[in-house]
C-alpha atoms as a PDB file:
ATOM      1  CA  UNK A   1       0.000   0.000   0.000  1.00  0.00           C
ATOM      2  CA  UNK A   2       2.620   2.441   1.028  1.00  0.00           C
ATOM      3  CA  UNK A   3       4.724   2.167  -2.536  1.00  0.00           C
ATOM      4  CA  UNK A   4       0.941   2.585  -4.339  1.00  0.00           C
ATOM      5  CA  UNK A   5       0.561   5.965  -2.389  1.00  0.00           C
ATOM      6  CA  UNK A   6       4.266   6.716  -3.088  1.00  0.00           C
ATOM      7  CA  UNK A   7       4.096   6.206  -6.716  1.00  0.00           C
ATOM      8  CA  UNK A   8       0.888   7.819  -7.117  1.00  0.00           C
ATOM      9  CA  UNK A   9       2.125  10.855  -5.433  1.00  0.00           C
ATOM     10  CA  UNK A  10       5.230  10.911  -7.838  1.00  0.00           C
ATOM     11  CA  UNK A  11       3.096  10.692 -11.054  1.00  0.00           C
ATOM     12  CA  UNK A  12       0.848  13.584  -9.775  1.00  0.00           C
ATOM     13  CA  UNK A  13       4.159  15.504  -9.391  1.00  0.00           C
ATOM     14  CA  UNK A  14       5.241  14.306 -12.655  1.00  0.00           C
ATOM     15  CA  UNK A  15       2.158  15.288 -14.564  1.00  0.00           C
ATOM     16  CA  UNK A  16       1.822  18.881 -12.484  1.00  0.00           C
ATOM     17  CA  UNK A  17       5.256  19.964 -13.740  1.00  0.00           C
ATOM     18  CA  UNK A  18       4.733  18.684 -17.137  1.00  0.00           C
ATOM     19  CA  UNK A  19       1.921  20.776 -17.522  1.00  0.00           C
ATOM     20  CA  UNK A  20       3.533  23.310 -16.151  1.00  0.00           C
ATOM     21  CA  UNK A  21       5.915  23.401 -18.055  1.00  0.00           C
ATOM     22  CA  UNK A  22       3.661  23.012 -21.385  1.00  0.00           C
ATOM     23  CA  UNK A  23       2.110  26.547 -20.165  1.00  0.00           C
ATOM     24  CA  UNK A  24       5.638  27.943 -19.723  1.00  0.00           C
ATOM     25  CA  UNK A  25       6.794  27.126 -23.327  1.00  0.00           C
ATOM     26  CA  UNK A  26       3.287  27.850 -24.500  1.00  0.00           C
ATOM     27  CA  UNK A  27       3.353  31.585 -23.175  1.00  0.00           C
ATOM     28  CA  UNK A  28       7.240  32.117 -24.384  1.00  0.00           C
ATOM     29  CA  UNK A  29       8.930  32.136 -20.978  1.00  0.00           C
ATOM     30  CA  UNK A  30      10.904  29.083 -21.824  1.00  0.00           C
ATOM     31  CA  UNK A  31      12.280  28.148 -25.670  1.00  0.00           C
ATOM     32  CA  UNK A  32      10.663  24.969 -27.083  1.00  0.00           C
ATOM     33  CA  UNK A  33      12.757  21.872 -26.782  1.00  0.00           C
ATOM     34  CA  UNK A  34      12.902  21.859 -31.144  1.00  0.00           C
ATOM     35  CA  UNK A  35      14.460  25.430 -30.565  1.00  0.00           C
ATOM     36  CA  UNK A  36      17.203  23.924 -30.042  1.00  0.00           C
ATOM     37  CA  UNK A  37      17.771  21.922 -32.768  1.00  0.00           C
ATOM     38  CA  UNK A  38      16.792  25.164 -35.416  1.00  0.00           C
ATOM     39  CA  UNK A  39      19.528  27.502 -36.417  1.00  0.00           C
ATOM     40  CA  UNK A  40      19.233  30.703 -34.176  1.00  0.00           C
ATOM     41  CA  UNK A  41      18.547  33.621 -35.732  1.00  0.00           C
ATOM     42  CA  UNK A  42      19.118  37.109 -33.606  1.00  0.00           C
ATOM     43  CA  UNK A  43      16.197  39.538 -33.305  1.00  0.00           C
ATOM     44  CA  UNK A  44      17.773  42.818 -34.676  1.00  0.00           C
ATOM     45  CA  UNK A  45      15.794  45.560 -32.793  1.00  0.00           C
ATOM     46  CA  UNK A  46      16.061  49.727 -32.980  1.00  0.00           C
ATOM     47  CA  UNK A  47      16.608  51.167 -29.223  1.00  0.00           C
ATOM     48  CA  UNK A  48      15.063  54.302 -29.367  1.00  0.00           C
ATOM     49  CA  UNK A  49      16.481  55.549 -26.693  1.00  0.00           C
ATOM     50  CA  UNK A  50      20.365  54.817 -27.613  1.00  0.00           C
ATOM     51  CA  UNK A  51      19.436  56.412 -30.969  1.00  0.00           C
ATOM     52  CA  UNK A  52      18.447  59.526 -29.630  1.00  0.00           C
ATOM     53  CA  UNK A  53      21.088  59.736 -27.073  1.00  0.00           C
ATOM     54  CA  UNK A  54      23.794  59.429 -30.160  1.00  0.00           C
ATOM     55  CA  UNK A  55      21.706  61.947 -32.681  1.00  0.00           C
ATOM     56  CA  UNK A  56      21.963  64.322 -29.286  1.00  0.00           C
ATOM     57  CA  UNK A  57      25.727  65.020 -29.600  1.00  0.00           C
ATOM     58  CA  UNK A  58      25.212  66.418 -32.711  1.00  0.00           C
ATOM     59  CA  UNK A  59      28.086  66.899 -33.784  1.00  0.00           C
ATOM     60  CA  UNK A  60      31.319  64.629 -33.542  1.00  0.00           C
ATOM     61  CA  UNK A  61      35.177  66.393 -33.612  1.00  0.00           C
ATOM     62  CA  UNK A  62      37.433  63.791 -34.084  1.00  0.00           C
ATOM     63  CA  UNK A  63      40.425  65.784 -36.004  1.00  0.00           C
ATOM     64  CA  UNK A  64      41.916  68.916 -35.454  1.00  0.00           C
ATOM     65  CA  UNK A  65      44.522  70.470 -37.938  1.00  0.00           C
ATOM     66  CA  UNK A  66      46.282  73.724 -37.276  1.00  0.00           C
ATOM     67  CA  UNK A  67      48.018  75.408 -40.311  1.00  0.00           C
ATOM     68  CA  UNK A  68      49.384  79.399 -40.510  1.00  0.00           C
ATOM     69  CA  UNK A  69      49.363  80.649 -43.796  1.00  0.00           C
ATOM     70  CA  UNK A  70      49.908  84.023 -45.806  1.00  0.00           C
ATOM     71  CA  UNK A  71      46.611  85.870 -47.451  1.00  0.00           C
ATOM     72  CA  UNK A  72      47.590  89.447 -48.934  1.00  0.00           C
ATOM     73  CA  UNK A  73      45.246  92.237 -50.976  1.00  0.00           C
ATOM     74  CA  UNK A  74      46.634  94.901 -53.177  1.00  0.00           C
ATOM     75  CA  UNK A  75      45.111  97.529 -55.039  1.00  0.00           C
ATOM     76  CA  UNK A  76      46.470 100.113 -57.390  1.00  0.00           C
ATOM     77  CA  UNK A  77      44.763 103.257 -57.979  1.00  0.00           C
ATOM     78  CA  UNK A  78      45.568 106.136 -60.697  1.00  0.00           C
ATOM     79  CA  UNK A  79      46.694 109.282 -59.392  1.00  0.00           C
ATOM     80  CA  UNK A  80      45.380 112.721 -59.949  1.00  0.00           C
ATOM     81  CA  UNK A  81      46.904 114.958 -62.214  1.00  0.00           C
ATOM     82  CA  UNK A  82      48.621 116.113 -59.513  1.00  0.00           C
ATOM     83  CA  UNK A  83      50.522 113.415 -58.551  1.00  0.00           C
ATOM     84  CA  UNK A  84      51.446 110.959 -61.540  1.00  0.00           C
ATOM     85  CA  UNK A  85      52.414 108.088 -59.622  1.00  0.00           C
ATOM     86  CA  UNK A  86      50.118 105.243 -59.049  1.00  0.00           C
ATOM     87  CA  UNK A  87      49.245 104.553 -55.323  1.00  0.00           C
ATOM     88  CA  UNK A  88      49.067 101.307 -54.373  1.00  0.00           C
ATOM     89  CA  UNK A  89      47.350  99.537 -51.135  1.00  0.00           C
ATOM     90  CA  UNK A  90      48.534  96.822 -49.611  1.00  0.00           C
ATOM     91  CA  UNK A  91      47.386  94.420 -47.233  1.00  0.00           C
ATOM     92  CA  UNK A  92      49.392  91.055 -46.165  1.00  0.00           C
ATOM     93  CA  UNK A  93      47.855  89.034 -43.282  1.00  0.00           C
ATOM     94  CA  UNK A  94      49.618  86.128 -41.293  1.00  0.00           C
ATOM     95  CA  UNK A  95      46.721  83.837 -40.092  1.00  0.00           C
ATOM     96  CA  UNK A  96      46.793  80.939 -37.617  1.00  0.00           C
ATOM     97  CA  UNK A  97      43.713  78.891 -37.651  1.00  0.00           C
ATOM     98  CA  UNK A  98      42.042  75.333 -36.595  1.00  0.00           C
ATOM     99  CA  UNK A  99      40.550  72.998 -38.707  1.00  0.00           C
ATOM    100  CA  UNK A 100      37.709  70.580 -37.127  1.00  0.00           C
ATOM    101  CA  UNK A 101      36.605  67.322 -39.015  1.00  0.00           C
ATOM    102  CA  UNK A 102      33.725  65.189 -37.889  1.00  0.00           C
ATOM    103  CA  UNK A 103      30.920  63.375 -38.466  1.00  0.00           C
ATOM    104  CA  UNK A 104      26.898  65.283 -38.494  1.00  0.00           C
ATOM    105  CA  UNK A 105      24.994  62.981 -36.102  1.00  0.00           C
ATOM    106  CA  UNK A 106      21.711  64.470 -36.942  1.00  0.00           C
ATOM    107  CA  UNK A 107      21.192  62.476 -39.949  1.00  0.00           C
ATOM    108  CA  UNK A 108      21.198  59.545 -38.218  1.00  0.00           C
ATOM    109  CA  UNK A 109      17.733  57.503 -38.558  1.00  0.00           C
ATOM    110  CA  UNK A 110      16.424  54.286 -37.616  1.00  0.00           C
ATOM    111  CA  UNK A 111      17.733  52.593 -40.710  1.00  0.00           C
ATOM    112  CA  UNK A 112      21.156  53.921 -39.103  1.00  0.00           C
ATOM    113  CA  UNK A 113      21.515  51.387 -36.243  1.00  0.00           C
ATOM    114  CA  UNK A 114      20.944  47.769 -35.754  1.00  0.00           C
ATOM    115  CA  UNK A 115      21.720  46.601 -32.006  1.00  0.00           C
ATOM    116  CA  UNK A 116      20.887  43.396 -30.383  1.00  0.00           C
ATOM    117  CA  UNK A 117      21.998  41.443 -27.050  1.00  0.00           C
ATOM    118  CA  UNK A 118      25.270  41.623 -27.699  1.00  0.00           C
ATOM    119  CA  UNK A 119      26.057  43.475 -31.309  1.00  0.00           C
ATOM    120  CA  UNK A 120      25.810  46.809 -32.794  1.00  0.00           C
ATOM    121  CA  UNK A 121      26.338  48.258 -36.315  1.00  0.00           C
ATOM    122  CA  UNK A 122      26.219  51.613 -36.910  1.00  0.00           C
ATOM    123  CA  UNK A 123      26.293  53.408 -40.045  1.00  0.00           C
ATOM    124  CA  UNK A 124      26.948  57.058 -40.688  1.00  0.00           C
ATOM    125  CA  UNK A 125      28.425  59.448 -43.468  1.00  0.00           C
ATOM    126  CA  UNK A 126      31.509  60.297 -44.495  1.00  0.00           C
ATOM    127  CA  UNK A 127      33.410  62.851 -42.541  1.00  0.00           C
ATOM    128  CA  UNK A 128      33.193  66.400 -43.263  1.00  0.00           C
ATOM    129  CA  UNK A 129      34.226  69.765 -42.409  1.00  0.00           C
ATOM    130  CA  UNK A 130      32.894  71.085 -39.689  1.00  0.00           C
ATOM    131  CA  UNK A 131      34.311  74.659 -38.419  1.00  0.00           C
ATOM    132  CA  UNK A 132      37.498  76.490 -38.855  1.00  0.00           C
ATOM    133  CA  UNK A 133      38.299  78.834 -36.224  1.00  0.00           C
ATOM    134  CA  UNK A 134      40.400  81.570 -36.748  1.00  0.00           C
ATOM    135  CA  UNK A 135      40.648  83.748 -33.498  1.00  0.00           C
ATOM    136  CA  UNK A 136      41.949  87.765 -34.220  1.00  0.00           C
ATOM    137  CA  UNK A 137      44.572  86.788 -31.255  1.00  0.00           C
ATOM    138  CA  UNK A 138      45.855  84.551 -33.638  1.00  0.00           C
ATOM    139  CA  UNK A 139      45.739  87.408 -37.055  1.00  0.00           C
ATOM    140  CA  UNK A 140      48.522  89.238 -37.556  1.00  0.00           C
ATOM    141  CA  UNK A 141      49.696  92.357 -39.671  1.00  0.00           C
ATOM    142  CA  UNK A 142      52.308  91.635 -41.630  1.00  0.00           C
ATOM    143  CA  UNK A 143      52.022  94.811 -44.134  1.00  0.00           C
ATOM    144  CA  UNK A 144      49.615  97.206 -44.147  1.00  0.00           C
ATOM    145  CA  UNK A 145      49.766 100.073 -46.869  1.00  0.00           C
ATOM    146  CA  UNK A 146      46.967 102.036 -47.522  1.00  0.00           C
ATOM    147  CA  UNK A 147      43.519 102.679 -45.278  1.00  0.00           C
ATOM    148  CA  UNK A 148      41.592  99.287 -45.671  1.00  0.00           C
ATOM    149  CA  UNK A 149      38.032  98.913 -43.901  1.00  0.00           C
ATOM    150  CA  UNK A 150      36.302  96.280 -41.957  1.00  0.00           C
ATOM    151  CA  UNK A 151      34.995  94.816 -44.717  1.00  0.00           C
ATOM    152  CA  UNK A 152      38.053  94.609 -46.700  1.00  0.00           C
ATOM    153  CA  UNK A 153      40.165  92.786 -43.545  1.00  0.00           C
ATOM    154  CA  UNK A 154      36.912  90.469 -42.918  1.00  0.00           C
ATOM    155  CA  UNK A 155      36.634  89.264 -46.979  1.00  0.00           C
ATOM    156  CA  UNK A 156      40.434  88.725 -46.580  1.00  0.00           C
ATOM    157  CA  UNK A 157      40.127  86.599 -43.413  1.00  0.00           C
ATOM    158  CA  UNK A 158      37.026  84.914 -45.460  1.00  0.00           C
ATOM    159  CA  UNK A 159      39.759  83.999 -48.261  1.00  0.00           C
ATOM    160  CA  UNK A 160      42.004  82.874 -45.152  1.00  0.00           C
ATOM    161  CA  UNK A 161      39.579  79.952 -43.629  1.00  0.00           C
ATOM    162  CA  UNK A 162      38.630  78.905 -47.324  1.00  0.00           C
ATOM    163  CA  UNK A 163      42.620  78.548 -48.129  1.00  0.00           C
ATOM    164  CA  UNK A 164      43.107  76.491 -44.785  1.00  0.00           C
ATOM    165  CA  UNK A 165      40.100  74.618 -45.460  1.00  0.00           C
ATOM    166  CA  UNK A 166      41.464  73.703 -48.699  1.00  0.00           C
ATOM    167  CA  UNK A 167      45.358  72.779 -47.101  1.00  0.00           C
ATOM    168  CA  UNK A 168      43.455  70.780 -44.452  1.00  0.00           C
ATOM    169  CA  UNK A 169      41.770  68.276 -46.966  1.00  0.00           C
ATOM    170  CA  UNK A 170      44.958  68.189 -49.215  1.00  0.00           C
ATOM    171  CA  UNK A 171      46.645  66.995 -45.809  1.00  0.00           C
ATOM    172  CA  UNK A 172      44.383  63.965 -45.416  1.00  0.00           C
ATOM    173  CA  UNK A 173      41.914  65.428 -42.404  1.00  0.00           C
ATOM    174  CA  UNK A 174      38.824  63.837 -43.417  1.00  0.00           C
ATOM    175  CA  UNK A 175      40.795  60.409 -43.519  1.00  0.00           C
ATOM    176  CA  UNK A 176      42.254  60.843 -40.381  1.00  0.00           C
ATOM    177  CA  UNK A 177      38.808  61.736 -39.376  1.00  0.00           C
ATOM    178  CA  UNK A 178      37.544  58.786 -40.645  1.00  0.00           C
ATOM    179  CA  UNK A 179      39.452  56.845 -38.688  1.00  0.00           C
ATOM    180  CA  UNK A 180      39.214  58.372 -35.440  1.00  0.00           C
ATOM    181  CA  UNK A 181      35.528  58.328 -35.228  1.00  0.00           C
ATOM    182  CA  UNK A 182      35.632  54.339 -36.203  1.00  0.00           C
ATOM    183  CA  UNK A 183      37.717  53.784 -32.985  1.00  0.00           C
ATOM    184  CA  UNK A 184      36.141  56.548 -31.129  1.00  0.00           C
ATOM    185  CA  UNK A 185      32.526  54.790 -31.656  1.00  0.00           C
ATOM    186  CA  UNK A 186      33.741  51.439 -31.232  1.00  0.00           C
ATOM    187  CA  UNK A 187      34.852  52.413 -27.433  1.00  0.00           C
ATOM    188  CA  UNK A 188      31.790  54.223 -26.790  1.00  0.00           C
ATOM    189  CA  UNK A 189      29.249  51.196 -28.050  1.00  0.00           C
ATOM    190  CA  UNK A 190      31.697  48.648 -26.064  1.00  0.00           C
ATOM    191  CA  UNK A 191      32.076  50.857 -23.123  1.00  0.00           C
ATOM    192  CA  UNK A 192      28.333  49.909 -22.852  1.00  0.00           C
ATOM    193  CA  UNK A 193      28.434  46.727 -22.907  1.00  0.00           C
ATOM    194  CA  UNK A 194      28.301  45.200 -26.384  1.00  0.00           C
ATOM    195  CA  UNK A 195      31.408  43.023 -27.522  1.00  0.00           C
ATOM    196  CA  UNK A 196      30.474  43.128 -31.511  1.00  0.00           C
ATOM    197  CA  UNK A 197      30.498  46.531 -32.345  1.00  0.00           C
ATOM    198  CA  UNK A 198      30.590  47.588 -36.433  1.00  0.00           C
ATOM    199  CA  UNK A 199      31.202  51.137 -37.994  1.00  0.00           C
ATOM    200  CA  UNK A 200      30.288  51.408 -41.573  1.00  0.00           C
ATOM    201  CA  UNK A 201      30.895  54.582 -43.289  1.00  0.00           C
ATOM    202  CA  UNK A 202      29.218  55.343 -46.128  1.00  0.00           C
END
């Protein structure tokens, strides 16, 4: 009598958690037992949150590039009848500026990043330029001829950030750039936890 009870008792138990367990795997809390024997596919999902906390910075500057160059005006003007000679003004300005290359964060979209559980790909633009500072600290005088107004100094300094802009990309900035911001978002997204971390550029 006692092993009747006994078994009986085990084959309620036995029945109790097999159904339980049926409910569990019905509902999704645990996989199916043929899960396992199906190739696993990852569930790519779009955090909304980490999207918006990248498209927040804005902006990234990952390469600086300072330069000093040489911009100069002249101008020659006809005397009156007075004075035959032409008058000429001159205007020759040393400038020291900054070049910044990054990457414009505020296009990024959904389509942009793909994280799951353990991965993230990210892609983003090419590099661009994205300021060049020239400070009037760092402007100087080098010849000055002649009366020459605000305008005149500001169209020269104008000519001055286009002509470092231009020595900048000859020097390979937006490659370096390029570069930078690979490895510089590649610690960030593993910083946080994910070990597979991809930066396309495109």
């Amino acid at each position: 009598m006692f092993f009747k009870k006994l078994i009986k008792i085990i084959a309620t138990i036995l029945i109790l958690a097999a159904i339980t367990y049926a409910i569990l795997i019905y509902t999704g809390i645990l996989p199916s037992p043929l899960a396992i024997f199906k190739p696993h596919k990852p569930k790519v999902e779009i955090s909304a949150t980490f999207l918006k906390e990248v498209k927040n910075m804005s902006q990234l500057l990952t390469v600086c590039h300072y330069d000093e160059i040489t911009v100069d005006s002249i101008e020659n003007k006809k005397g009156s009848i007075l004075n035959i000679f032409d008058k000429q003004r001159k205007l020759v300005l040393i400038v020291r500026g900054k070049t910044f290359a990054g990457f414009d964060l505020s296009k990024i979209n959904e389509k942009s990043l793909l994280v799951t559980d353990t991965s993230v790909q990210l892609t983003i633009q090419h590099p661009t330029i994205i300021d060049v500072v020239v400070n009037p600290s760092t402007v100087e005088t080098f010849i000055e001829k002649g009366t020459w107004s605000v305008y005149a100094r500001t169209t020269l300094l104008q000519t001055a950030q286009n002509k470092l802009t231009h020595r900048a990309v000859a020097a390979g900035i937006l490659s370096r750039s390029e570069k930078e911001g690979q490895r510089v978002f590649t610690q960030f997204f593993k910083s946080l936890g994910y070990k597979n971390v991809s930066v396309l550029i495109q």
